[in-house]
C-alpha atoms as a PDB file:
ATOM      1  CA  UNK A   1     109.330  87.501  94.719  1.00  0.00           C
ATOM      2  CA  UNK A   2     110.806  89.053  91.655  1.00  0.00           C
ATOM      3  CA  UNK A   3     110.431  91.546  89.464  1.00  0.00           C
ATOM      4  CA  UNK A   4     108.098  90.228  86.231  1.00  0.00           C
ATOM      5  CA  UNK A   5     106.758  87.355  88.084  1.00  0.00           C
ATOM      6  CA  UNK A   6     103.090  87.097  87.250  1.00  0.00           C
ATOM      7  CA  UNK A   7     100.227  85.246  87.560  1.00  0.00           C
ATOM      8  CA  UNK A   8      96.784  84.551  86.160  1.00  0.00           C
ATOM      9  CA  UNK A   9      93.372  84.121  87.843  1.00  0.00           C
ATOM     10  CA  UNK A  10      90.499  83.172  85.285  1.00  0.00           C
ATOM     11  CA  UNK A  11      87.062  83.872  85.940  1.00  0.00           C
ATOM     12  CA  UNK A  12      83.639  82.992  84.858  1.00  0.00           C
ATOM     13  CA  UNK A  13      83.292  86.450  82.665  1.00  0.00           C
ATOM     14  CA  UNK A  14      87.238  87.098  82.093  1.00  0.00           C
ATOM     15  CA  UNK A  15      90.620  86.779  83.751  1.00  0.00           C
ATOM     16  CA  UNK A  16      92.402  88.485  86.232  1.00  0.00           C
ATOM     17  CA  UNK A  17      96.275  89.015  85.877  1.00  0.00           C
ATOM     18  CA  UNK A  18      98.394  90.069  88.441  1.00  0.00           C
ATOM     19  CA  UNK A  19     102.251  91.574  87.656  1.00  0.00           C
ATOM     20  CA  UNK A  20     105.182  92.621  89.950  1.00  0.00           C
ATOM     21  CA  UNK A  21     106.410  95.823  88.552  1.00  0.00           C
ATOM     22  CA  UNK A  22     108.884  96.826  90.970  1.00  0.00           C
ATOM     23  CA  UNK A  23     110.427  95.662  94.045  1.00  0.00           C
ATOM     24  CA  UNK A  24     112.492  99.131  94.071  1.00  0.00           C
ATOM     25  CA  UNK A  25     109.884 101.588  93.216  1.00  0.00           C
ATOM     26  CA  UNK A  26     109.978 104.920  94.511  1.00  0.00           C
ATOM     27  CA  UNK A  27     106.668 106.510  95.299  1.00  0.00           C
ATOM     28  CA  UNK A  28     105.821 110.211  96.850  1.00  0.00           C
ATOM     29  CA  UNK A  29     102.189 110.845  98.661  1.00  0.00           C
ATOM     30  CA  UNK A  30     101.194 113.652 101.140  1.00  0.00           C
ATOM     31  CA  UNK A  31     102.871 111.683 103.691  1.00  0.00           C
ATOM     32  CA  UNK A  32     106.327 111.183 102.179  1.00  0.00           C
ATOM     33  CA  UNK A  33     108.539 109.894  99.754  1.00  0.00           C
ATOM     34  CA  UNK A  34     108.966 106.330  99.900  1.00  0.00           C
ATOM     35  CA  UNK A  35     112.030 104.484  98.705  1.00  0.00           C
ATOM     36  CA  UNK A  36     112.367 100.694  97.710  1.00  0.00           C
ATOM     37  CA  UNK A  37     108.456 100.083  97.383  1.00  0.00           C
ATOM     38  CA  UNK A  38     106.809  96.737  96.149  1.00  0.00           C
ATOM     39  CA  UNK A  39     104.997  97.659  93.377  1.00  0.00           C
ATOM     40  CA  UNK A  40     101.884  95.433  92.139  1.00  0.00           C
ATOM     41  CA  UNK A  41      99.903  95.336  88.619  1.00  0.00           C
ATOM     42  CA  UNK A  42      96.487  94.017  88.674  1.00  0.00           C
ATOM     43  CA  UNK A  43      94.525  93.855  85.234  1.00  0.00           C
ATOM     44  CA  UNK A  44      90.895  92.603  84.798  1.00  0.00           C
ATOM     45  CA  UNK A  45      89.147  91.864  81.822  1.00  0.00           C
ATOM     46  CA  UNK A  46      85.541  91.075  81.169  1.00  0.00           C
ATOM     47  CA  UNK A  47      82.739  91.395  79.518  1.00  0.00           C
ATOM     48  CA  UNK A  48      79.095  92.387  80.169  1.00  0.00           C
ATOM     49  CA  UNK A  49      75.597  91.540  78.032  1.00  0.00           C
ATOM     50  CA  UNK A  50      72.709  93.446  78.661  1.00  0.00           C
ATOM     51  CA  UNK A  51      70.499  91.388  81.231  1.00  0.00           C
ATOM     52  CA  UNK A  52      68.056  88.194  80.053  1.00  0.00           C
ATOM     53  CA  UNK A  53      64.645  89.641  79.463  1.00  0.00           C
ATOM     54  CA  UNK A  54      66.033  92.920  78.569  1.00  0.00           C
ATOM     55  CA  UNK A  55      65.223  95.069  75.148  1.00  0.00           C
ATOM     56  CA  UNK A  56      68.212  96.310  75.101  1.00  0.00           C
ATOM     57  CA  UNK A  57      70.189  96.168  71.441  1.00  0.00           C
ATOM     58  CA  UNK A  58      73.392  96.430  72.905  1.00  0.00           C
ATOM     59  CA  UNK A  59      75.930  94.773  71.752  1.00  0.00           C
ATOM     60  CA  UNK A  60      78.476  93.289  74.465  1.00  0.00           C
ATOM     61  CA  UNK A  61      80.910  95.551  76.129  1.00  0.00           C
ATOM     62  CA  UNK A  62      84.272  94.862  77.797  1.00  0.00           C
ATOM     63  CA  UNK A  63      85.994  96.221  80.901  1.00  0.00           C
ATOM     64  CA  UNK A  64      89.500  96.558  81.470  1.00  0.00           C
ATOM     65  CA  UNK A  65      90.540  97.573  85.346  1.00  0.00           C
ATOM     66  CA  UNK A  66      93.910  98.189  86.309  1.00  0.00           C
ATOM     67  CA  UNK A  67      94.494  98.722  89.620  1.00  0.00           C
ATOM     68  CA  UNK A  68      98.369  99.633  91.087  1.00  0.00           C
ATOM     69  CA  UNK A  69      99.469  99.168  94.677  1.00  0.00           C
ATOM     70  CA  UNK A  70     102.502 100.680  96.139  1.00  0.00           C
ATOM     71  CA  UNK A  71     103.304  98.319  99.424  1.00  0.00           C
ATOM     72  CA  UNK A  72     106.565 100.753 101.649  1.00  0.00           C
ATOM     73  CA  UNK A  73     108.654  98.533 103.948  1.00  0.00           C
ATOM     74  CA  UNK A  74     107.638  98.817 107.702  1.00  0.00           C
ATOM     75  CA  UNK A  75     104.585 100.952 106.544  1.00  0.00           C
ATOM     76  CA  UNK A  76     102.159  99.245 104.197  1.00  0.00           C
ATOM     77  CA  UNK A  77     100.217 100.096 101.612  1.00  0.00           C
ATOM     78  CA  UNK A  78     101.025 103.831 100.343  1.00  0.00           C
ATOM     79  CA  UNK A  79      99.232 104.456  97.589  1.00  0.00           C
ATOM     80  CA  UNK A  80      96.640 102.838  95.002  1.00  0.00           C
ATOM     81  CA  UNK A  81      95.901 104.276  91.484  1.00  0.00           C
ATOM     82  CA  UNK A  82      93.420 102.411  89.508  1.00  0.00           C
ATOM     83  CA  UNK A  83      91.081 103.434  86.631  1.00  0.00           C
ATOM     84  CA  UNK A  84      88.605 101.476  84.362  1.00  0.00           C
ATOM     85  CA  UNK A  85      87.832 101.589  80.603  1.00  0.00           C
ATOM     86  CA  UNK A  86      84.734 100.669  78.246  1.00  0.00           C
ATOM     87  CA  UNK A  87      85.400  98.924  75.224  1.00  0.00           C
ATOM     88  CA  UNK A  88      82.167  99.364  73.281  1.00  0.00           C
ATOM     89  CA  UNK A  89      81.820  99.332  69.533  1.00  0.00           C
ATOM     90  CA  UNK A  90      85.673  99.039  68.961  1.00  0.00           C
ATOM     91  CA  UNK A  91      85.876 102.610  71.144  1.00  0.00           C
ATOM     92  CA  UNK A  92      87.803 102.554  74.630  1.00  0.00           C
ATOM     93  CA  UNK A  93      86.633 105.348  76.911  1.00  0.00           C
ATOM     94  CA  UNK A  94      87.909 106.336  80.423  1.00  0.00           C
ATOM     95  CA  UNK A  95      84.641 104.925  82.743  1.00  0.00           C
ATOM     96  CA  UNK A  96      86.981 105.977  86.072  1.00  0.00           C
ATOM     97  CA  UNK A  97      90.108 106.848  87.319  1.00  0.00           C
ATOM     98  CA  UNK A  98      90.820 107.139  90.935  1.00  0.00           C
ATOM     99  CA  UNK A  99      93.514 107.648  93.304  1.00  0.00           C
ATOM    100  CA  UNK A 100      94.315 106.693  96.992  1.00  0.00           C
ATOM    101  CA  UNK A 101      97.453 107.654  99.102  1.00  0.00           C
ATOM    102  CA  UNK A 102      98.152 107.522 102.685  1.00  0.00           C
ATOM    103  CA  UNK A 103      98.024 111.109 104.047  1.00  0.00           C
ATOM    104  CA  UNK A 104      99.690 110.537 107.477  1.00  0.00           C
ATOM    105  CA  UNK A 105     101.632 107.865 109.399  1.00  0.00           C
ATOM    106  CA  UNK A 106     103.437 107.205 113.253  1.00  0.00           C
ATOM    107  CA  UNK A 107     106.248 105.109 113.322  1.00  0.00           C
ATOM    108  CA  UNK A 108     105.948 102.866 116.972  1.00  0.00           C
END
């Protein structure tokens, strides 16, 4: 692994792209500060059309999700962050944003 590698994941509505960030990230949740973290991009894009059969006159929209994942040596996964936009009628809007840390840890 090193920093910048990537990779890309089509799928039958978009694509799914995955980026190293970081292999040195730091990265502080209620449990601690950890050092030298492997830090991991994943972006999605697609699109959605309203549903066969439906009246709807909307025009397609697109999705972008970002998701971030802090991996600490010896410990895991510390910490996600990931939110979600609309792209509707050339406007982006914040659908979700959402954040996940570990709280609490034993070393064995």
């Amino acid at each position: 692994m090193k920093k910048g590698q990537a990779w890309q994941d089509p799928s039958l509505d978009g694509t799914r792209e995955g980026k190293i960030e970081s292999l040195k990230a730091t990265v502080t949740t209620p449990a601690g500060t950890f050092n030298d973290c492997l830090q991991v991009k994943i972006t999605e894009k697609y699109s959605r059309t309203p549903p066969p059969g439906s009246h709807a006159q909307t025009p397609r929209s697109q999705f972008i999700s970002e998701k971030t994942y802090w991996y600490a040596q010896r410990v895991g996964l510390v910490k996600i962050v990931s939110s979600k936009e609309q792209i509707f009628c050339h406007r982006t809007e914040t659908v979700s944003e959402t954040v996940t840390e570990l709280v609490s840890f034993k070393r064995k």
